[in-house]
PDB file of N, CA and C in Angstrom:
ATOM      1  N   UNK A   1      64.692   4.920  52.563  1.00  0.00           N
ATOM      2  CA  UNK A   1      65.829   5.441  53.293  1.00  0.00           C
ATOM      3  C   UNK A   1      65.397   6.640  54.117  1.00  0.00           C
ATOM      4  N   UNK A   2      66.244   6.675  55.483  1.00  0.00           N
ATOM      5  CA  UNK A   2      65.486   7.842  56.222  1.00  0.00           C
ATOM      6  C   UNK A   2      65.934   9.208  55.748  1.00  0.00           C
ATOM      7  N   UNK A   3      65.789  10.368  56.127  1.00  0.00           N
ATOM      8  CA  UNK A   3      66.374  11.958  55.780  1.00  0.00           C
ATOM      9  C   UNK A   3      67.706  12.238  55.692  1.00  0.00           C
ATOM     10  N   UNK A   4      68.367  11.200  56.883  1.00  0.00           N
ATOM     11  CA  UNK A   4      69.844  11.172  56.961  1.00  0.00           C
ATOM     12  C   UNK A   4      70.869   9.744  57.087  1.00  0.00           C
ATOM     13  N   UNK A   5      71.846  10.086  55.926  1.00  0.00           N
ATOM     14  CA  UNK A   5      72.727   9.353  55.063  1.00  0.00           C
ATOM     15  C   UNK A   5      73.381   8.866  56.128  1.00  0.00           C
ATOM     16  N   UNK A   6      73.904   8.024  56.865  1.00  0.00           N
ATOM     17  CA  UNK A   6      75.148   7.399  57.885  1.00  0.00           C
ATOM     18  C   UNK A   6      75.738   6.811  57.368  1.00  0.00           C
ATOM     19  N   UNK A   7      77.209   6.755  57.972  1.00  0.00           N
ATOM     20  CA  UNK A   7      77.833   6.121  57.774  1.00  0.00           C
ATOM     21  C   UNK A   7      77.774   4.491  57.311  1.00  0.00           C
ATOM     22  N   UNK A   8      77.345   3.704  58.185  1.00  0.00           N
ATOM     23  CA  UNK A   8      76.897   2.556  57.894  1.00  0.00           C
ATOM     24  C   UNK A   8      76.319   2.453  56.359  1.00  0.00           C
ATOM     25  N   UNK A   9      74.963   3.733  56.342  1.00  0.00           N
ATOM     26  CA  UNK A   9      73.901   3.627  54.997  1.00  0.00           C
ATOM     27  C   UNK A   9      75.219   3.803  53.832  1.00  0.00           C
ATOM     28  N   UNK A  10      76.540   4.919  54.274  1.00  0.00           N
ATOM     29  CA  UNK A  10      77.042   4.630  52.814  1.00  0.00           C
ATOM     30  C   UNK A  10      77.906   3.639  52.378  1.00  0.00           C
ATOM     31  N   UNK A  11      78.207   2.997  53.606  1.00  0.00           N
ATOM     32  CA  UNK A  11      79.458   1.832  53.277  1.00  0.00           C
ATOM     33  C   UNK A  11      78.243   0.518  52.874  1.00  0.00           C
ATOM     34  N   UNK A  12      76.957   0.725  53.005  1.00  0.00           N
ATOM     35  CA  UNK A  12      75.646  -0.461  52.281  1.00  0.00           C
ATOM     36  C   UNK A  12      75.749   0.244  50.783  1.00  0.00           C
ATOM     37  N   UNK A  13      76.046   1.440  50.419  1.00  0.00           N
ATOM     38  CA  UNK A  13      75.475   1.211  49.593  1.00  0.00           C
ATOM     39  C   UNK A  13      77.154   1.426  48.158  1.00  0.00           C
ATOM     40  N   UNK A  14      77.891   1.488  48.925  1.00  0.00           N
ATOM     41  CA  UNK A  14      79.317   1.566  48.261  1.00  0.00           C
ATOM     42  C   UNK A  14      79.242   0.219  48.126  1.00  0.00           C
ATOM     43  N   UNK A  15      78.909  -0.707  49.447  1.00  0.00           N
ATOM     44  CA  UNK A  15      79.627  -2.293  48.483  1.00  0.00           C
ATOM     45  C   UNK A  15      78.427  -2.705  47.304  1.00  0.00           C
ATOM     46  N   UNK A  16      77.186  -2.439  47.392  1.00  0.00           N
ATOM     47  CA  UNK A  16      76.153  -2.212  46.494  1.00  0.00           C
ATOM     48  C   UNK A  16      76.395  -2.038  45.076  1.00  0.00           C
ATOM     49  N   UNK A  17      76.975  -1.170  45.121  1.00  0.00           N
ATOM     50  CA  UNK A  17      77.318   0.023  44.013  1.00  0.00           C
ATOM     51  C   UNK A  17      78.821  -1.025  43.272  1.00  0.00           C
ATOM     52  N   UNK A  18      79.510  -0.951  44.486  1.00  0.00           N
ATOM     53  CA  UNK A  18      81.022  -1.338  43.305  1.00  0.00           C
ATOM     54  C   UNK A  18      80.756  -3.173  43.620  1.00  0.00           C
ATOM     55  N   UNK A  19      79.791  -3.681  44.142  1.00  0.00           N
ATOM     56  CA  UNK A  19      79.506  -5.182  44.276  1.00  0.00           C
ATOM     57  C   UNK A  19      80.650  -5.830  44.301  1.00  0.00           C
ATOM     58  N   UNK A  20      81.433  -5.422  45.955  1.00  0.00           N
ATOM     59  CA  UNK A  20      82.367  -5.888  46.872  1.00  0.00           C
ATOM     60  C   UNK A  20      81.668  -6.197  48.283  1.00  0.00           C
ATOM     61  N   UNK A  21      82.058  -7.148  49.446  1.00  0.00           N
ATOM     62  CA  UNK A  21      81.434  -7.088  50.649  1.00  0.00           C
ATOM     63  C   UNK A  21      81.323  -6.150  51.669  1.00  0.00           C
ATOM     64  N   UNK A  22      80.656  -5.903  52.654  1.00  0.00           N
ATOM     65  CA  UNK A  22      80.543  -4.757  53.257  1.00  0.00           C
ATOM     66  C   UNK A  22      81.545  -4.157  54.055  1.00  0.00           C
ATOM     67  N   UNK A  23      82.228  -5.212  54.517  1.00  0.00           N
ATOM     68  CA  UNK A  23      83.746  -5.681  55.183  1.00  0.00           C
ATOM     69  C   UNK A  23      84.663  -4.394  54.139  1.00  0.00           C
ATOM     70  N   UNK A  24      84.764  -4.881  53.178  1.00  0.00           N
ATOM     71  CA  UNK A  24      85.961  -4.072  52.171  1.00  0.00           C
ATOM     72  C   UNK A  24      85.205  -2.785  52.172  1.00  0.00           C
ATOM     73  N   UNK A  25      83.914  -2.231  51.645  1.00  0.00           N
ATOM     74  CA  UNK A  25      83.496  -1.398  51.590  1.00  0.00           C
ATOM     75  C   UNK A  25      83.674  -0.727  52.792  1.00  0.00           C
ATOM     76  N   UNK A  26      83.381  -0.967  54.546  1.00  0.00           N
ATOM     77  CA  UNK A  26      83.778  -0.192  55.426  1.00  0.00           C
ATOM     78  C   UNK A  26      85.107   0.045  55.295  1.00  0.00           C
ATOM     79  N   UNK A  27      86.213  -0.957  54.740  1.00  0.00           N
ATOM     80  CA  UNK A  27      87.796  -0.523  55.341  1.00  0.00           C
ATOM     81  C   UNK A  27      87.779   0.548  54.040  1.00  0.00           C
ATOM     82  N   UNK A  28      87.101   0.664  53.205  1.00  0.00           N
ATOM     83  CA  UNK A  28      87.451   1.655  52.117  1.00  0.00           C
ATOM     84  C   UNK A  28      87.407   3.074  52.632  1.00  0.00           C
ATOM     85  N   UNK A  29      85.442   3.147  53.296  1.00  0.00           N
ATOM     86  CA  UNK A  29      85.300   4.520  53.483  1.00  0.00           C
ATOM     87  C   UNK A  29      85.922   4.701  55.108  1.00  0.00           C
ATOM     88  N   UNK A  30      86.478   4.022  55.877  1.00  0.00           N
ATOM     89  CA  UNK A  30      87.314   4.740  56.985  1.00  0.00           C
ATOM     90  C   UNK A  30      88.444   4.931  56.557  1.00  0.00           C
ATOM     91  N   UNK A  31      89.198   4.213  55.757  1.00  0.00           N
ATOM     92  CA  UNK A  31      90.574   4.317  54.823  1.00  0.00           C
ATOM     93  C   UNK A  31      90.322   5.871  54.689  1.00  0.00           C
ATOM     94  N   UNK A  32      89.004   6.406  53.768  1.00  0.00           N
ATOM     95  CA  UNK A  32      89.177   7.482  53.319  1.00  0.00           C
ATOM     96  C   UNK A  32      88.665   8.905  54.056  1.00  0.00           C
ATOM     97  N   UNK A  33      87.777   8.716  54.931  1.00  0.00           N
ATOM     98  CA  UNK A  33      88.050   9.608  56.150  1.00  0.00           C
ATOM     99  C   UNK A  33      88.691   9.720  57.132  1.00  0.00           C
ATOM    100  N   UNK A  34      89.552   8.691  57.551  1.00  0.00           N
ATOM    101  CA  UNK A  34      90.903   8.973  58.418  1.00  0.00           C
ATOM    102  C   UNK A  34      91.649   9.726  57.074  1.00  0.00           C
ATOM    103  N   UNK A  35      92.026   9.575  55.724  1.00  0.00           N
ATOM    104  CA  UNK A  35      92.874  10.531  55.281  1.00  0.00           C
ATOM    105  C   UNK A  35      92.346  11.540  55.115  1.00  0.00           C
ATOM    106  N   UNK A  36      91.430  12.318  55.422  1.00  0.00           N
ATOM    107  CA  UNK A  36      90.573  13.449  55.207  1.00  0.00           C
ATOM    108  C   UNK A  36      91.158  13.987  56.784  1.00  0.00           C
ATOM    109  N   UNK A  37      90.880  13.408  57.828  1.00  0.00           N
ATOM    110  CA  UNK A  37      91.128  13.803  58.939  1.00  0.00           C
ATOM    111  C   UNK A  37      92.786  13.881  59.367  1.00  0.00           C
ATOM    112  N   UNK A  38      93.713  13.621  58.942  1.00  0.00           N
ATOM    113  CA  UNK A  38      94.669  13.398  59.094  1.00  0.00           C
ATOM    114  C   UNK A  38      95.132  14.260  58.227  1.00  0.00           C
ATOM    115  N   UNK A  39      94.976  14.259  56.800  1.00  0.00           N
ATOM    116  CA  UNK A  39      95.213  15.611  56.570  1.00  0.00           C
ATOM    117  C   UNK A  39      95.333  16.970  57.207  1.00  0.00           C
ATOM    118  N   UNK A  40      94.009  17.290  57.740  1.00  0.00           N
ATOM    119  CA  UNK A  40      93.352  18.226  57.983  1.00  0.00           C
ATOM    120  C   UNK A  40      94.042  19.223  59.484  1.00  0.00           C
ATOM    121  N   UNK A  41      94.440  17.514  60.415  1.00  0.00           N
ATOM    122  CA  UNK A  41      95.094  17.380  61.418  1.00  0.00           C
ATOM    123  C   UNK A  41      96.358  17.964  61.435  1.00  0.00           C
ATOM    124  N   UNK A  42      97.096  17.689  59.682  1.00  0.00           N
ATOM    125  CA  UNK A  42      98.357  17.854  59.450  1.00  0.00           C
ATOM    126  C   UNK A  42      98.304  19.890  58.966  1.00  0.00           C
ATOM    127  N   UNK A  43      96.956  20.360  58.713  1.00  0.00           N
ATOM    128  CA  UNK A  43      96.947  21.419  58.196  1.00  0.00           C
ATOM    129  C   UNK A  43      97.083  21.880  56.430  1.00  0.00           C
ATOM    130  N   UNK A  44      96.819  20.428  56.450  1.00  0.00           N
ATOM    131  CA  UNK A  44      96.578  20.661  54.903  1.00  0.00           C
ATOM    132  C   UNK A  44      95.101  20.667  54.492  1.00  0.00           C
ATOM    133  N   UNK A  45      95.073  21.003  53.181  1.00  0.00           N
ATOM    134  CA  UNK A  45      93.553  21.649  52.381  1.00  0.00           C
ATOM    135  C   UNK A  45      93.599  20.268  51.886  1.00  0.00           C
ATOM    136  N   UNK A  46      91.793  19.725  51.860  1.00  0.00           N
ATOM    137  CA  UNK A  46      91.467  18.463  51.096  1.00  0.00           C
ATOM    138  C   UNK A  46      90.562  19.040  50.281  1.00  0.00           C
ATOM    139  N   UNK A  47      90.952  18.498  48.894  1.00  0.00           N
ATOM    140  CA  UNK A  47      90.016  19.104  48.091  1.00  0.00           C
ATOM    141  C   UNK A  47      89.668  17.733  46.973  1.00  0.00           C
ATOM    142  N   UNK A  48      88.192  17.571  46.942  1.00  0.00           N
ATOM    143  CA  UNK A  48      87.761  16.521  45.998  1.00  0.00           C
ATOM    144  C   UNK A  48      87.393  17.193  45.230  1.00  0.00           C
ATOM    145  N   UNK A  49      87.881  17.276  44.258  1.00  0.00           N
ATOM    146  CA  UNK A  49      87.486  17.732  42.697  1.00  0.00           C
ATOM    147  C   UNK A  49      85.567  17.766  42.550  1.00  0.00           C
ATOM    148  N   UNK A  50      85.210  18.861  42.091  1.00  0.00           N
ATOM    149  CA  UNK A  50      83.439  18.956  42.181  1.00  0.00           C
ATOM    150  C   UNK A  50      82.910  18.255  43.118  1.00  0.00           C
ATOM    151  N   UNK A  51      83.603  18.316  44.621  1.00  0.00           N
ATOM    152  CA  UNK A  51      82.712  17.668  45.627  1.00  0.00           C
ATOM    153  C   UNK A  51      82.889  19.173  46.306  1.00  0.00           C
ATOM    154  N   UNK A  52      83.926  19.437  47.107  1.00  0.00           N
ATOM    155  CA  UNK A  52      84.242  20.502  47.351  1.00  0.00           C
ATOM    156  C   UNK A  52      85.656  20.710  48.522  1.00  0.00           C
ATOM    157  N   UNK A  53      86.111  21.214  48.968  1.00  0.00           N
ATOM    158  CA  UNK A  53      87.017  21.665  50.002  1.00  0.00           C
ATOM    159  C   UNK A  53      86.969  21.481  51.447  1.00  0.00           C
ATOM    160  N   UNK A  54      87.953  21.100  52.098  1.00  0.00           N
ATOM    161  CA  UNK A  54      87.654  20.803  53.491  1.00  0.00           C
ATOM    162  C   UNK A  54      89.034  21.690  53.783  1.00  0.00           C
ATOM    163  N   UNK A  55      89.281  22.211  54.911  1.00  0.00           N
ATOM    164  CA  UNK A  55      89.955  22.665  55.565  1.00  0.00           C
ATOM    165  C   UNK A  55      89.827  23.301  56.984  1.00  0.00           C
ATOM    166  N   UNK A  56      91.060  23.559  57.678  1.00  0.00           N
ATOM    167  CA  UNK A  56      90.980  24.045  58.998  1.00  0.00           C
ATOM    168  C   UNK A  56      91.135  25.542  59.116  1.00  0.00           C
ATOM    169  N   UNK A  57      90.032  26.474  59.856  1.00  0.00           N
ATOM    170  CA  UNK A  57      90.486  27.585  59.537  1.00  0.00           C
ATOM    171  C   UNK A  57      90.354  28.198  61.048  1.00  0.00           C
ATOM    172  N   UNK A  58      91.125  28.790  61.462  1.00  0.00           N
ATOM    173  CA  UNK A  58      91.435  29.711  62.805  1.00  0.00           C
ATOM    174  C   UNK A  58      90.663  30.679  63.301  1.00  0.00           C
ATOM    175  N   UNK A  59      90.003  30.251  64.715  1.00  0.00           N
ATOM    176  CA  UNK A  59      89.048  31.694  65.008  1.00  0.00           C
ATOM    177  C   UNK A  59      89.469  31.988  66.183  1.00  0.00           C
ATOM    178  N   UNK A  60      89.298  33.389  66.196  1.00  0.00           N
ATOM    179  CA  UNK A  60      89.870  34.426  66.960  1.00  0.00           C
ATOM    180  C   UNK A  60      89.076  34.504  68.231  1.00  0.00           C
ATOM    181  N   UNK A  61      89.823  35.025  69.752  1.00  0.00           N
ATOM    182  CA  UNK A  61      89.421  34.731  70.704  1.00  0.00           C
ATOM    183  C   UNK A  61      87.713  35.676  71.127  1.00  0.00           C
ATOM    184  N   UNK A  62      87.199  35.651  71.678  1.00  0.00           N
ATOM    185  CA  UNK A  62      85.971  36.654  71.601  1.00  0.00           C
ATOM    186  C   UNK A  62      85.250  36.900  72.832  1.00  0.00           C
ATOM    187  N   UNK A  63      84.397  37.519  72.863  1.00  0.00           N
ATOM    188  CA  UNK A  63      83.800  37.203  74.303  1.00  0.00           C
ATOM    189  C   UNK A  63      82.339  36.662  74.077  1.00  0.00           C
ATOM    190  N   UNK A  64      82.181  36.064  74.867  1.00  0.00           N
ATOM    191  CA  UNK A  64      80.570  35.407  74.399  1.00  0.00           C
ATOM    192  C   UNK A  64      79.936  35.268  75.907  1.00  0.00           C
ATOM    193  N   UNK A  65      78.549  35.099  75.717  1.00  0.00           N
ATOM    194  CA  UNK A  65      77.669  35.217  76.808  1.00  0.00           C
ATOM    195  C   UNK A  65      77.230  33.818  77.529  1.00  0.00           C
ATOM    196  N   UNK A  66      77.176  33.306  78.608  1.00  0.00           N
ATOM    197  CA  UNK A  66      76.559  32.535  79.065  1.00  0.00           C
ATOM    198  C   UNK A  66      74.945  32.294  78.625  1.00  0.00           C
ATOM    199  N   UNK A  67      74.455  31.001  78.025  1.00  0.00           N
ATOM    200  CA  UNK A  67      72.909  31.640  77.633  1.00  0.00           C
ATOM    201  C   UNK A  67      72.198  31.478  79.018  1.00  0.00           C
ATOM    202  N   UNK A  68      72.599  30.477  80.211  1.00  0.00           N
ATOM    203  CA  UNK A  68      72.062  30.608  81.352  1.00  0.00           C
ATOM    204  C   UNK A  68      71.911  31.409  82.465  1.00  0.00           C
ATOM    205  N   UNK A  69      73.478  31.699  82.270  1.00  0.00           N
ATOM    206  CA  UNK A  69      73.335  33.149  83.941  1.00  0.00           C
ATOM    207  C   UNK A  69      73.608  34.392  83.250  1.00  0.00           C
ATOM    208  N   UNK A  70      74.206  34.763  81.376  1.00  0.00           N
ATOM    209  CA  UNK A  70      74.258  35.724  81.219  1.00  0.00           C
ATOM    210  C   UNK A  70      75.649  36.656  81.471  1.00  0.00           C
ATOM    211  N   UNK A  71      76.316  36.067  82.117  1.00  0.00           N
ATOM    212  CA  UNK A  71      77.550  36.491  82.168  1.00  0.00           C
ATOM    213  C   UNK A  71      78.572  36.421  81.013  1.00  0.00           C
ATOM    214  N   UNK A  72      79.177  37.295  80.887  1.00  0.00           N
ATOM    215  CA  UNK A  72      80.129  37.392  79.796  1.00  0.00           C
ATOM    216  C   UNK A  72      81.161  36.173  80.517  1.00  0.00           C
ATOM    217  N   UNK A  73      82.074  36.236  79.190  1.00  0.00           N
ATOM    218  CA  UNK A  73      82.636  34.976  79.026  1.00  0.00           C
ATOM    219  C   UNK A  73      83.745  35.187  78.018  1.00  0.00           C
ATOM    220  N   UNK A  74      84.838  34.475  78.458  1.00  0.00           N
ATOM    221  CA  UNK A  74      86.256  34.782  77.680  1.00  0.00           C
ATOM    222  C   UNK A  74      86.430  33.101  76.523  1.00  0.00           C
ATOM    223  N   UNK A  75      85.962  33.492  74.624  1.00  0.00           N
ATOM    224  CA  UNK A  75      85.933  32.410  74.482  1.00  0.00           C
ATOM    225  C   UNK A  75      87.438  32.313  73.416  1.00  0.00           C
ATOM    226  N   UNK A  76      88.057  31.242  74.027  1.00  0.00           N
ATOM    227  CA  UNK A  76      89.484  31.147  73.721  1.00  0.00           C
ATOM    228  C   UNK A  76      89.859  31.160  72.349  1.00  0.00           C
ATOM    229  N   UNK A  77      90.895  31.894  71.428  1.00  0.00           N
ATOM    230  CA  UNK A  77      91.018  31.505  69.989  1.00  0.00           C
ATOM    231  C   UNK A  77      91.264  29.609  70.034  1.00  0.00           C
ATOM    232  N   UNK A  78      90.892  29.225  68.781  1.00  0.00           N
ATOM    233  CA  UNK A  78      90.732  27.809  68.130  1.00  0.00           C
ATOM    234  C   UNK A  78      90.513  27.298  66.652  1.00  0.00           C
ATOM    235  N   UNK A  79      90.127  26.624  66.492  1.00  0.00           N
ATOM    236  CA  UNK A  79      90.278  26.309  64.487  1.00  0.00           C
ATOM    237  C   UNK A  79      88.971  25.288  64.878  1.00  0.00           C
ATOM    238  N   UNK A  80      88.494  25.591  63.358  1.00  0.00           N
ATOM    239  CA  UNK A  80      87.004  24.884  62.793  1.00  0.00           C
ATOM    240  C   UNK A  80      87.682  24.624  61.613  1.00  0.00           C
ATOM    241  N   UNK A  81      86.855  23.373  61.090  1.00  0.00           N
ATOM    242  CA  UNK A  81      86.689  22.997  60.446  1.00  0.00           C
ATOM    243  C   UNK A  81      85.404  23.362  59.102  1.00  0.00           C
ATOM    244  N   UNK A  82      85.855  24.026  57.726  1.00  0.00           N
ATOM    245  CA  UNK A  82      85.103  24.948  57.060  1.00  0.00           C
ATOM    246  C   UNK A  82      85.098  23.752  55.892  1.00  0.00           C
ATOM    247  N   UNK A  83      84.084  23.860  55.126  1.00  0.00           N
ATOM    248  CA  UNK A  83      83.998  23.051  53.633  1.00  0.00           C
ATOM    249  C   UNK A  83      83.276  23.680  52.918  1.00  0.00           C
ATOM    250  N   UNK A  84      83.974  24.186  51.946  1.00  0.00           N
ATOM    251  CA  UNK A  84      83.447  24.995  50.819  1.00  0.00           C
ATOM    252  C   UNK A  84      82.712  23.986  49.702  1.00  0.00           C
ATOM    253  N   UNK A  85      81.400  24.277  48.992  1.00  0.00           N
ATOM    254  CA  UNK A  85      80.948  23.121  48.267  1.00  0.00           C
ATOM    255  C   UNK A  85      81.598  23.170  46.505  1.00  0.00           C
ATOM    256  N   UNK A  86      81.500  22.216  45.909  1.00  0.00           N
ATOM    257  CA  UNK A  86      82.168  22.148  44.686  1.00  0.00           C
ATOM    258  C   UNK A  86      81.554  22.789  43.496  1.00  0.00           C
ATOM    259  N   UNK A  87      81.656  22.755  41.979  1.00  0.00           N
ATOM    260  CA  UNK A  87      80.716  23.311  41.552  1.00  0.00           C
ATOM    261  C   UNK A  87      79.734  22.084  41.494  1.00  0.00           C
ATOM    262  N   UNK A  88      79.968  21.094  40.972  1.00  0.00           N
ATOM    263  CA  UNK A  88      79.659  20.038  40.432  1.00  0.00           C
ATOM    264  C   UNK A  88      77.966  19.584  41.831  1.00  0.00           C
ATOM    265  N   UNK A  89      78.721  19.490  42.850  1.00  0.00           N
ATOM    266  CA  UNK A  89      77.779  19.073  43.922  1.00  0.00           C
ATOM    267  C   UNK A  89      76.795  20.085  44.209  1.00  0.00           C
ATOM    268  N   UNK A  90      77.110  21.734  43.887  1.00  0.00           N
ATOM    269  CA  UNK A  90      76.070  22.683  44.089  1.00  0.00           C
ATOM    270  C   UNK A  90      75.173  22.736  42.887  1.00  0.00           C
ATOM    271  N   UNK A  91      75.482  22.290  41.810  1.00  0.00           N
ATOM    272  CA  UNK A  91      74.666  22.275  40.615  1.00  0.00           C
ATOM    273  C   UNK A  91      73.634  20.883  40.726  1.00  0.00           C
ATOM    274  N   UNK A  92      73.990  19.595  41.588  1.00  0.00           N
ATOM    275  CA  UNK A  92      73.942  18.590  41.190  1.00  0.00           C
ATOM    276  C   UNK A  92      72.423  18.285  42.568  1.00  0.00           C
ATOM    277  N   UNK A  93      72.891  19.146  43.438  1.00  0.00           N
ATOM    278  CA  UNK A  93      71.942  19.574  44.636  1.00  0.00           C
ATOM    279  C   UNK A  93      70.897  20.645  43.896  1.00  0.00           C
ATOM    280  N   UNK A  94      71.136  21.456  43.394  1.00  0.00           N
ATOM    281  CA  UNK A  94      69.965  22.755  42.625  1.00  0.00           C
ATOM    282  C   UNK A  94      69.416  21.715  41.768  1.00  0.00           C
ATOM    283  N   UNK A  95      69.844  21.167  40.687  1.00  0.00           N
ATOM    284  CA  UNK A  95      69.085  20.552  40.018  1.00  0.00           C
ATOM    285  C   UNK A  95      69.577  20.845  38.249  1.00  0.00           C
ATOM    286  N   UNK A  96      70.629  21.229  38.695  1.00  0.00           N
ATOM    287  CA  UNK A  96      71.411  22.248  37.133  1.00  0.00           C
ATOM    288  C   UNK A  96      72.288  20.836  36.857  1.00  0.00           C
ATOM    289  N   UNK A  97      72.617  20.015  37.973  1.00  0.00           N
ATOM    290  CA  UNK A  97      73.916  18.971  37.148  1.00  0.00           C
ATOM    291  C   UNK A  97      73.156  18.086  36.636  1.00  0.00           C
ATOM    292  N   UNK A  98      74.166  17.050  36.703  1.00  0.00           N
ATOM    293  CA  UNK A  98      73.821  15.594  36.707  1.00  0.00           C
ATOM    294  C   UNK A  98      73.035  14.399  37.363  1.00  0.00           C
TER     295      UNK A  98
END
């Protein structure tokens, strides 16, 4: 497997895993990131238990620099998207979980 997980690689390896077709396995994991996004959309907090937190959080307007001509620059307030990690997944990444 290469360095990075895609989409595709996890809906191969979800029908793998729960040995359903790949068909069901994609409508599963877009099922479940459209409700992640739609949530999020709606301004609500998604939180998977020891995976970790997703939410939208508000940033304030600022001035920032052009990196080409250097000119200042008016950059508008807006919202990002922040995900705090779980315990379970930070232990499980260090090498402390499961």
């Amino acid at each position: 497997m290469a360095n990075t997980l895609t989409k595709t690689d996890l809906i191969a390896k979800v029908a793998k895993d729960v040995e359903i077709k790949k068909d069901d396995a994609s409508a599963i994991v877009g099922a479940v990131l459209d409700a992640i996004v739609e949530a999020l959309k709606a301004g609500e907090k998604v939180t998977l238990t020891g995976f970790g937190t997703f939410e939208v959080r508000k940033t304030a307007a600022r001035v920032g620099t052009n990196p080409r001509t250097k000119e200042k620059i008016q950059i508008p307030a807006g919202k990002r998207v922040s995900f705090s990690v779980g315990t379970q997944l930070r232990e499980a990444v260090s090498g402390k979980g499961k």
